[in-house]
N, C-alpha and C. Protein backbone atom coordinates (compact mmCIF):
# COMPACT_ATOMS: atom_id res chain seq x y z
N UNK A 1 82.47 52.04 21.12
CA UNK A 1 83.13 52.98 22.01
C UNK A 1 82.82 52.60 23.46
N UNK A 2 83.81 52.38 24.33
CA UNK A 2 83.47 52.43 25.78
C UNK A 2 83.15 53.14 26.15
N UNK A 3 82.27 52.52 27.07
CA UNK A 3 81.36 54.04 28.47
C UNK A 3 82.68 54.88 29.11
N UNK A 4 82.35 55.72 29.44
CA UNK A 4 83.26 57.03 29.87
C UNK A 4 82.66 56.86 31.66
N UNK A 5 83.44 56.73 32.70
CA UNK A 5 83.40 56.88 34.18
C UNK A 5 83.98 58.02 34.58
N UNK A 6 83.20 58.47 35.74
CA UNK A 6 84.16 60.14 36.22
C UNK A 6 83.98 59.76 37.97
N UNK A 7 84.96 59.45 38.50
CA UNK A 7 84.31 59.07 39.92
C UNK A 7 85.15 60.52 40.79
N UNK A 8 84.67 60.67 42.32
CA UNK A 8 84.70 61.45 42.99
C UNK A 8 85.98 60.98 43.69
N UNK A 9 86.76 61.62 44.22
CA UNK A 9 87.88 61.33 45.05
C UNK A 9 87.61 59.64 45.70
N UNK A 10 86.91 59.74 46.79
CA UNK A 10 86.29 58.88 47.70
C UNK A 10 86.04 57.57 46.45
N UNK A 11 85.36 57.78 46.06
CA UNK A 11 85.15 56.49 44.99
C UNK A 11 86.27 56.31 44.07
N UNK A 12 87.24 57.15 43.91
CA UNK A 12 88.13 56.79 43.23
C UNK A 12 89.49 55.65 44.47
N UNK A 13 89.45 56.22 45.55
CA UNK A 13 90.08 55.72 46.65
C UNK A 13 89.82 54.10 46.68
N UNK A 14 88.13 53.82 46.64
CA UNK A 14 88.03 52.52 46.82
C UNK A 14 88.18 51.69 45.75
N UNK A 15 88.58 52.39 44.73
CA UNK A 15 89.15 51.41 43.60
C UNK A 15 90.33 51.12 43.52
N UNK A 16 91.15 51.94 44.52
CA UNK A 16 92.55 51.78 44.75
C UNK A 16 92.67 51.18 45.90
N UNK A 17 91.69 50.76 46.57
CA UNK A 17 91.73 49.77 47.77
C UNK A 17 91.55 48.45 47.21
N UNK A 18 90.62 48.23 46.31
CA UNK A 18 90.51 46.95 45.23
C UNK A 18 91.53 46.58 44.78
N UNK A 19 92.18 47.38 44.26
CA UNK A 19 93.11 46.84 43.10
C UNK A 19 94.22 46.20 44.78
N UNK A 20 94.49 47.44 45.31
CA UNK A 20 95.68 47.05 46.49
C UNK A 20 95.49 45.73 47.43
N UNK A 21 94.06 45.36 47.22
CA UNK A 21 93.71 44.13 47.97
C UNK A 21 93.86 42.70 46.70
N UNK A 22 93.32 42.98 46.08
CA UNK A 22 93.39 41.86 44.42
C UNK A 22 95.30 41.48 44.41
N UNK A 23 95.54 42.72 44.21
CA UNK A 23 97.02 42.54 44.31
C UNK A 23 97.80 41.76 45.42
N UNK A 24 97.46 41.80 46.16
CA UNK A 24 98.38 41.66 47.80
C UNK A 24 97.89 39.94 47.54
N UNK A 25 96.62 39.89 47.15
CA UNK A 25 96.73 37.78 46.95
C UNK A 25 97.13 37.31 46.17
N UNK A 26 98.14 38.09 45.40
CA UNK A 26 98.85 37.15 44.40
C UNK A 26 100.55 36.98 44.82
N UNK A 27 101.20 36.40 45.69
CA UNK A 27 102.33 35.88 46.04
C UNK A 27 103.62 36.56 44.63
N UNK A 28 102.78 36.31 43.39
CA UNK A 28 103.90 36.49 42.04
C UNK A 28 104.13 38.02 42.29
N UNK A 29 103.18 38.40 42.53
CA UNK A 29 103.03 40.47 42.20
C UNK A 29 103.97 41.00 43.47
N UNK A 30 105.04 41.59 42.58
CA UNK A 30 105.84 42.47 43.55
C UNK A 30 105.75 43.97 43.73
N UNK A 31 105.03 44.79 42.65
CA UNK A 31 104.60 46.13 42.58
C UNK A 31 103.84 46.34 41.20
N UNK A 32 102.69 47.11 41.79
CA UNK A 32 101.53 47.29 41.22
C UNK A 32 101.14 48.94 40.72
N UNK A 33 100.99 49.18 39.58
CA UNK A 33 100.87 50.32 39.29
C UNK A 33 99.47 50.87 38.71
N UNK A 34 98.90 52.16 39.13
CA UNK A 34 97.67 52.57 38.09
C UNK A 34 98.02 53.24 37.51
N UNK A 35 97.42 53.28 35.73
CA UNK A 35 98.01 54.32 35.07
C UNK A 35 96.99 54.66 33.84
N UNK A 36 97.49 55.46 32.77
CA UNK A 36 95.99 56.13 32.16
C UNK A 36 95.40 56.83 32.52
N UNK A 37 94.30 56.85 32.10
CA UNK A 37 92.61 58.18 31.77
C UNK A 37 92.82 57.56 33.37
N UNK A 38 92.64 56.45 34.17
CA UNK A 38 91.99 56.81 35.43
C UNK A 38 92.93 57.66 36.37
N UNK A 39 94.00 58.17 36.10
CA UNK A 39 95.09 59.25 36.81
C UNK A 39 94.61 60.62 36.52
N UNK A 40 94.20 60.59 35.22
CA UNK A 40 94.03 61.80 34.73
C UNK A 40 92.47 62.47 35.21
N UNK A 41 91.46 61.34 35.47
CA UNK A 41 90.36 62.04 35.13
C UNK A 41 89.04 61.27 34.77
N UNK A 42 88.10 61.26 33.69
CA UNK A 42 87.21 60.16 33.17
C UNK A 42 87.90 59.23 32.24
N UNK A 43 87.62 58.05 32.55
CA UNK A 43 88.56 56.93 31.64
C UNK A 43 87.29 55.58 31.83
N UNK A 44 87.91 55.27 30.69
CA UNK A 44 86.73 53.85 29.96
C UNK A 44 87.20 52.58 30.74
N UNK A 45 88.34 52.77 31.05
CA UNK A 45 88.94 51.29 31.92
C UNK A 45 89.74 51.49 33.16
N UNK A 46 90.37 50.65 33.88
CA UNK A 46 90.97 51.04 34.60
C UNK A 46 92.18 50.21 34.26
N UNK A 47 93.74 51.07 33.81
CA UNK A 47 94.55 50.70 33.61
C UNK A 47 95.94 50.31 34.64
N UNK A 48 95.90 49.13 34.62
CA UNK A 48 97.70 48.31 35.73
C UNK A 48 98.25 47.56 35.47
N UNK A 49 99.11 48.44 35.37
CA UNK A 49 100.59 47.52 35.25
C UNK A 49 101.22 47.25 36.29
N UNK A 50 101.68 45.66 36.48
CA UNK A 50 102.08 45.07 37.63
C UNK A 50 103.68 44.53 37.08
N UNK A 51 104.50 44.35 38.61
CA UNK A 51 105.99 43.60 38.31
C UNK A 51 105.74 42.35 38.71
N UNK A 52 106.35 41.58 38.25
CA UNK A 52 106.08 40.40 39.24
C UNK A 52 107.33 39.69 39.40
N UNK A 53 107.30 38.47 39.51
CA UNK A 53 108.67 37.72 40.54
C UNK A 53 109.07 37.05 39.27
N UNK A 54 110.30 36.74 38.87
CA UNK A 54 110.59 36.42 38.18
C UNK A 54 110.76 36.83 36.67
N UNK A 55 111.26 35.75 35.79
CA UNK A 55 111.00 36.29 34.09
C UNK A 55 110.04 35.15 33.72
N UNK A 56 108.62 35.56 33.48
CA UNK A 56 107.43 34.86 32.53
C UNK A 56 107.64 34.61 31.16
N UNK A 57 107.62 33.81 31.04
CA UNK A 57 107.39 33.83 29.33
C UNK A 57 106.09 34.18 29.15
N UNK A 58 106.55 34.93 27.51
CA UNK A 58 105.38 35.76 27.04
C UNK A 58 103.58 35.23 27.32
N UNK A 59 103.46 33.96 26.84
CA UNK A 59 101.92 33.51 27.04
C UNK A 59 101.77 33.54 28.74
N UNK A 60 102.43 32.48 29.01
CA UNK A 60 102.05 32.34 30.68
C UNK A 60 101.78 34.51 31.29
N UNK A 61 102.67 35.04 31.11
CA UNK A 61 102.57 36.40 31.21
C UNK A 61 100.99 36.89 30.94
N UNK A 62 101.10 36.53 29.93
CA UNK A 62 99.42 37.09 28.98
C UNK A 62 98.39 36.50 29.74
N UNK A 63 98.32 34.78 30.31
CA UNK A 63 97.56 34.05 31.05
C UNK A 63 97.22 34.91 32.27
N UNK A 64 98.53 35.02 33.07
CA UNK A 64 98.18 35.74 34.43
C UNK A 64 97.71 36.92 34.71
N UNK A 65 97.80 38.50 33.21
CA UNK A 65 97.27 39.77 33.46
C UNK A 65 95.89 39.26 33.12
N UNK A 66 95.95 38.41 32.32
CA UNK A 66 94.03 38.19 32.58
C UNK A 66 93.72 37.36 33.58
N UNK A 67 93.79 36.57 33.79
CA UNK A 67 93.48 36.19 35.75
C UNK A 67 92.72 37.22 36.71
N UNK A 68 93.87 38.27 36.88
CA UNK A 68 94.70 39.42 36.88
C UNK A 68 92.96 40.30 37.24
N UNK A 69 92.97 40.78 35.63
CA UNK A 69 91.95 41.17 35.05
C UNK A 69 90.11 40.71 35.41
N UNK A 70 90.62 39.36 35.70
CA UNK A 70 88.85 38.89 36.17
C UNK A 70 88.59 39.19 37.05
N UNK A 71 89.80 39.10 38.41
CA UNK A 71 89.91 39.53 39.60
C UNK A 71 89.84 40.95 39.77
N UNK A 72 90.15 42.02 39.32
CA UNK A 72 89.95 42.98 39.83
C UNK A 72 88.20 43.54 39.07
N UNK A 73 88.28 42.97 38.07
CA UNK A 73 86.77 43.24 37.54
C UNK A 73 85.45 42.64 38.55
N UNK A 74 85.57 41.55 39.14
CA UNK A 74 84.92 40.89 40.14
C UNK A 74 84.88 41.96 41.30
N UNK A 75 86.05 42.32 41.60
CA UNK A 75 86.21 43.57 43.02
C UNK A 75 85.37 44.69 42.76
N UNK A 76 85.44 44.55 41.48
CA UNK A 76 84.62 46.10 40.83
C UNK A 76 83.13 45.67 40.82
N UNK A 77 82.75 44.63 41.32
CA UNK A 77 81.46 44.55 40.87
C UNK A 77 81.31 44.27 39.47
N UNK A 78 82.26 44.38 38.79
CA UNK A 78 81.89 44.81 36.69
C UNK A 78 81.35 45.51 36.42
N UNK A 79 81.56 46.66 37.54
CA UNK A 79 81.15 48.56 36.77
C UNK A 79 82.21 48.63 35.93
N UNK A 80 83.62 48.12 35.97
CA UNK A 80 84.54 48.88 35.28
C UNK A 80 85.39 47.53 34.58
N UNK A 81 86.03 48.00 33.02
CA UNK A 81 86.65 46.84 33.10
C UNK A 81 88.02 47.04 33.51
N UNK A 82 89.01 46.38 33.92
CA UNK A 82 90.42 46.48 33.92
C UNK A 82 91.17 46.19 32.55
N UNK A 83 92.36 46.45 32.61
CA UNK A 83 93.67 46.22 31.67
C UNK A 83 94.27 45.77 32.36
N UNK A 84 95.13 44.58 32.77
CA UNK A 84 96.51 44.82 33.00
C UNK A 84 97.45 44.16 32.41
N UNK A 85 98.91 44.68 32.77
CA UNK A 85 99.88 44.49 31.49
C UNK A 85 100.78 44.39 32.60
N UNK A 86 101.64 42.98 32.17
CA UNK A 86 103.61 42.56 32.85
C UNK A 86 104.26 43.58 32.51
N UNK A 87 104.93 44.35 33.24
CA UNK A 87 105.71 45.25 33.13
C UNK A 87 106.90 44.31 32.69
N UNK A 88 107.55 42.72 33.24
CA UNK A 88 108.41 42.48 33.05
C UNK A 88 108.53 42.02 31.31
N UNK A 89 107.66 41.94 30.99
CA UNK A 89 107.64 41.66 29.45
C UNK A 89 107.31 42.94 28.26
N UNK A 90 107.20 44.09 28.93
CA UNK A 90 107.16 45.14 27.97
C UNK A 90 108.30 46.29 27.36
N UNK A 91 108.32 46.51 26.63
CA UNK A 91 109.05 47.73 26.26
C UNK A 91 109.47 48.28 27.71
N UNK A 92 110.92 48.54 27.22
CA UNK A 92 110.98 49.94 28.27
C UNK A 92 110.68 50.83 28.00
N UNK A 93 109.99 51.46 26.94
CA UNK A 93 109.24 52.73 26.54
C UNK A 93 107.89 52.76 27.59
N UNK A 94 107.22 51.36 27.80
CA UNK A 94 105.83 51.84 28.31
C UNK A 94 106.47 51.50 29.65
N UNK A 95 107.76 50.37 30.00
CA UNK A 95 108.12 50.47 31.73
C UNK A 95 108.09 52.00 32.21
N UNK A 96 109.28 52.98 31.15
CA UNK A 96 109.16 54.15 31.90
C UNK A 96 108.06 54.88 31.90
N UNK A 97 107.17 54.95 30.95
CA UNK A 97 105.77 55.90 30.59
C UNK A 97 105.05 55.44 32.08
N UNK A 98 104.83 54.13 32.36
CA UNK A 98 104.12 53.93 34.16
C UNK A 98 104.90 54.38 34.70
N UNK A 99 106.24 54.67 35.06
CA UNK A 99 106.78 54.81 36.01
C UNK A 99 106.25 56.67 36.04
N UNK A 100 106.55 57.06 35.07
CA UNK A 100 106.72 58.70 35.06
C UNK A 100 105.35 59.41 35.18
N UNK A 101 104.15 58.66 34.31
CA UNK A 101 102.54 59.20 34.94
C UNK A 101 102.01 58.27 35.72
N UNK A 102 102.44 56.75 36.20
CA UNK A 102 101.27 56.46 36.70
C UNK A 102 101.54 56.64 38.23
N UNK A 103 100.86 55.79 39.28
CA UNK A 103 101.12 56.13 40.36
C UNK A 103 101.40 54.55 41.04
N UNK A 104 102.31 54.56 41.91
CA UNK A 104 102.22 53.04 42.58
C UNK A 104 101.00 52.54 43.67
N UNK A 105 100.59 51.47 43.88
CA UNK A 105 99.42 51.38 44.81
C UNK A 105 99.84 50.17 45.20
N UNK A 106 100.74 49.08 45.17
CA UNK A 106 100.98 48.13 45.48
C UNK A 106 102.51 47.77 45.86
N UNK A 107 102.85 47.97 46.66
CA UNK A 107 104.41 47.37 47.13
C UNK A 107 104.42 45.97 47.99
N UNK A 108 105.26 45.62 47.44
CA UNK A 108 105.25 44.07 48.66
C UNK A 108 106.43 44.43 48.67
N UNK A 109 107.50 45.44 48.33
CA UNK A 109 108.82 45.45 48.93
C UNK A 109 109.70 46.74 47.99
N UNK A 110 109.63 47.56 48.97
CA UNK A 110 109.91 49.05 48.17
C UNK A 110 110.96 49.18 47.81
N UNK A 111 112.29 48.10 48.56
CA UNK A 111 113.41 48.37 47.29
C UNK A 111 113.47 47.35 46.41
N UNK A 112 112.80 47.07 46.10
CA UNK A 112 112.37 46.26 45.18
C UNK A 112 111.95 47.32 44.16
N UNK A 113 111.13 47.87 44.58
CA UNK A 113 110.37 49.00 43.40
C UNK A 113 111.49 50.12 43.23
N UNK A 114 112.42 50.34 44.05
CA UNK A 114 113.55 51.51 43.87
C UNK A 114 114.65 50.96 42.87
N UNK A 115 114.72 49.71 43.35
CA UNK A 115 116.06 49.33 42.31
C UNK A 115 115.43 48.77 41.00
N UNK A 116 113.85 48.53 40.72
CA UNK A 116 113.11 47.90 39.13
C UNK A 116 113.55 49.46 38.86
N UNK A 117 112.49 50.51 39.55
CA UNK A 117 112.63 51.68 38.87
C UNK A 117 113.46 52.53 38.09
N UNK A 118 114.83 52.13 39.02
CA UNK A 118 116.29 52.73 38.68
C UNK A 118 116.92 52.36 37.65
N UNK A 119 116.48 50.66 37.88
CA UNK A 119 117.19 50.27 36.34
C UNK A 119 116.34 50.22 34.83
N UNK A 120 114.75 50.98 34.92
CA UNK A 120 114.32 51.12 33.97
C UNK A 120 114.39 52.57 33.36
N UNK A 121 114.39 53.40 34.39
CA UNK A 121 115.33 54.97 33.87
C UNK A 121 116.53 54.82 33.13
N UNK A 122 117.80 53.80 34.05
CA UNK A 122 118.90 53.71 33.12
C UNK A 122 118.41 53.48 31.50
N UNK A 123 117.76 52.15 31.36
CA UNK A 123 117.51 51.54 30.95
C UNK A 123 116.74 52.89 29.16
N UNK A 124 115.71 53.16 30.12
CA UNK A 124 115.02 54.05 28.64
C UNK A 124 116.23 55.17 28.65
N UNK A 125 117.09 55.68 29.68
CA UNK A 125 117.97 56.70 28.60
C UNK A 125 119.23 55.96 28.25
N UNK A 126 119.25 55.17 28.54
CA UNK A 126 120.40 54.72 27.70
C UNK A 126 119.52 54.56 25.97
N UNK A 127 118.63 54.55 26.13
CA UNK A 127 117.70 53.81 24.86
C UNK A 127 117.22 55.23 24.36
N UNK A 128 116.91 56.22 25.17
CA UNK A 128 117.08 57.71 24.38
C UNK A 128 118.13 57.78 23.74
N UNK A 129 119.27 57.50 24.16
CA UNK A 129 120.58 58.02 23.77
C UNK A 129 120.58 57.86 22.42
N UNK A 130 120.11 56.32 21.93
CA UNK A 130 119.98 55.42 20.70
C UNK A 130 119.37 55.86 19.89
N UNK A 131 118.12 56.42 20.20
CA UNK A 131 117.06 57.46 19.20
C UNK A 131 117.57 58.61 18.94
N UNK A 132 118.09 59.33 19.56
CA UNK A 132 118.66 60.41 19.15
C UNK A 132 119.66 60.24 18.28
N UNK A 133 120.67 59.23 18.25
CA UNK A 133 122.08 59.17 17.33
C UNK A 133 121.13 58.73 16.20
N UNK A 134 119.87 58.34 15.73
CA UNK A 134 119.68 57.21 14.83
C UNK A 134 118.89 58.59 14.24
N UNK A 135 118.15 59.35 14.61
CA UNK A 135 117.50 60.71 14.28
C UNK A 135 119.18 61.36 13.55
N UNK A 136 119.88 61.14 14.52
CA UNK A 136 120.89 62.51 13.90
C UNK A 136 121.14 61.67 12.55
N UNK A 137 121.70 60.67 12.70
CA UNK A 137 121.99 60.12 10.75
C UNK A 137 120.90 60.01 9.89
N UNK A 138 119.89 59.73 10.23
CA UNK A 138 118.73 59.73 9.44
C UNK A 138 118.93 61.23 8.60
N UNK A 139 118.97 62.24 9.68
CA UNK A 139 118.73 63.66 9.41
C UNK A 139 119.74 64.31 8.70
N UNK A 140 120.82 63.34 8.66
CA UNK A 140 122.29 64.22 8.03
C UNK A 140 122.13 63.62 6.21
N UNK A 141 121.77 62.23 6.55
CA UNK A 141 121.70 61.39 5.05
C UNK A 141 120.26 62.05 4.60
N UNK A 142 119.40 62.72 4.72
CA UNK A 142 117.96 63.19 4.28
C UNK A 142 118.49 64.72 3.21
């Protein structure tokens, strides 16, 4: 089981100065998100999801959130560990789940983050739409 962290406003701030500085030296990262237990409260890691420039293929993707990952753990001293996860390679289930609880802390270009955002809303309700018709036949043939 991971250790459980509870930090104070102020200490929670300078972990969002970390991450916003870790972030800003990577040229690829176009918007940076925190999300999870550390939004909410006490959390075992610190969870981010980042956009970045381009389309990664899956490994190279996986290569760079751990990079990613050493780097902001280094910022931390290694009180805390990080997560982070390509937004451009995930579900749009978890694109919209960051968009809707987590919070942004990194912009290198805000319509950039208005028009990812916009088209991942389309994006999961058009993909609600799909769950729901697939619930309704499930539910009519049951």
């Amino acid at each position: 089981m991971r250790r459980r962290h509870l930090l104070d406003a102020e200490e929670k701030e300078e972990v969002l100065r970390i991450i916003r500085t870790v972030l800003a030296g990577f040229d690829e990262i176009e918007v940076g998100y925190v999300f999870g237990t550390f939004c909410r409260g006490d959390f075992g890691d610190v969870d981010v999801a980042i956009l970045v420039t381009g389309e990664p293929a899956p490994y190279q993707a996986m290569r760079f959130a751990r990079r990613i990952e050493r780097e902001l753990e280094r910022g931390f001293c290694y009180r805390f560990e990080a997560d982070v996860k390509i937004l451009n390679t995930a579900p749009v289930s978890f694109q919209y789940e960051v968009i809707k609880s987590g919070r942004p802390v990194f912009l290198r270009d805000r319509e950039r983050r208005v028009r990812y955002e916009a088209g991942v809303l389309s994006r999961y309700l058009d993909y609600a739409d799909t769950l729901d018709w697939f619930d309704r036949v499930l539910l009519t043939r049951a």
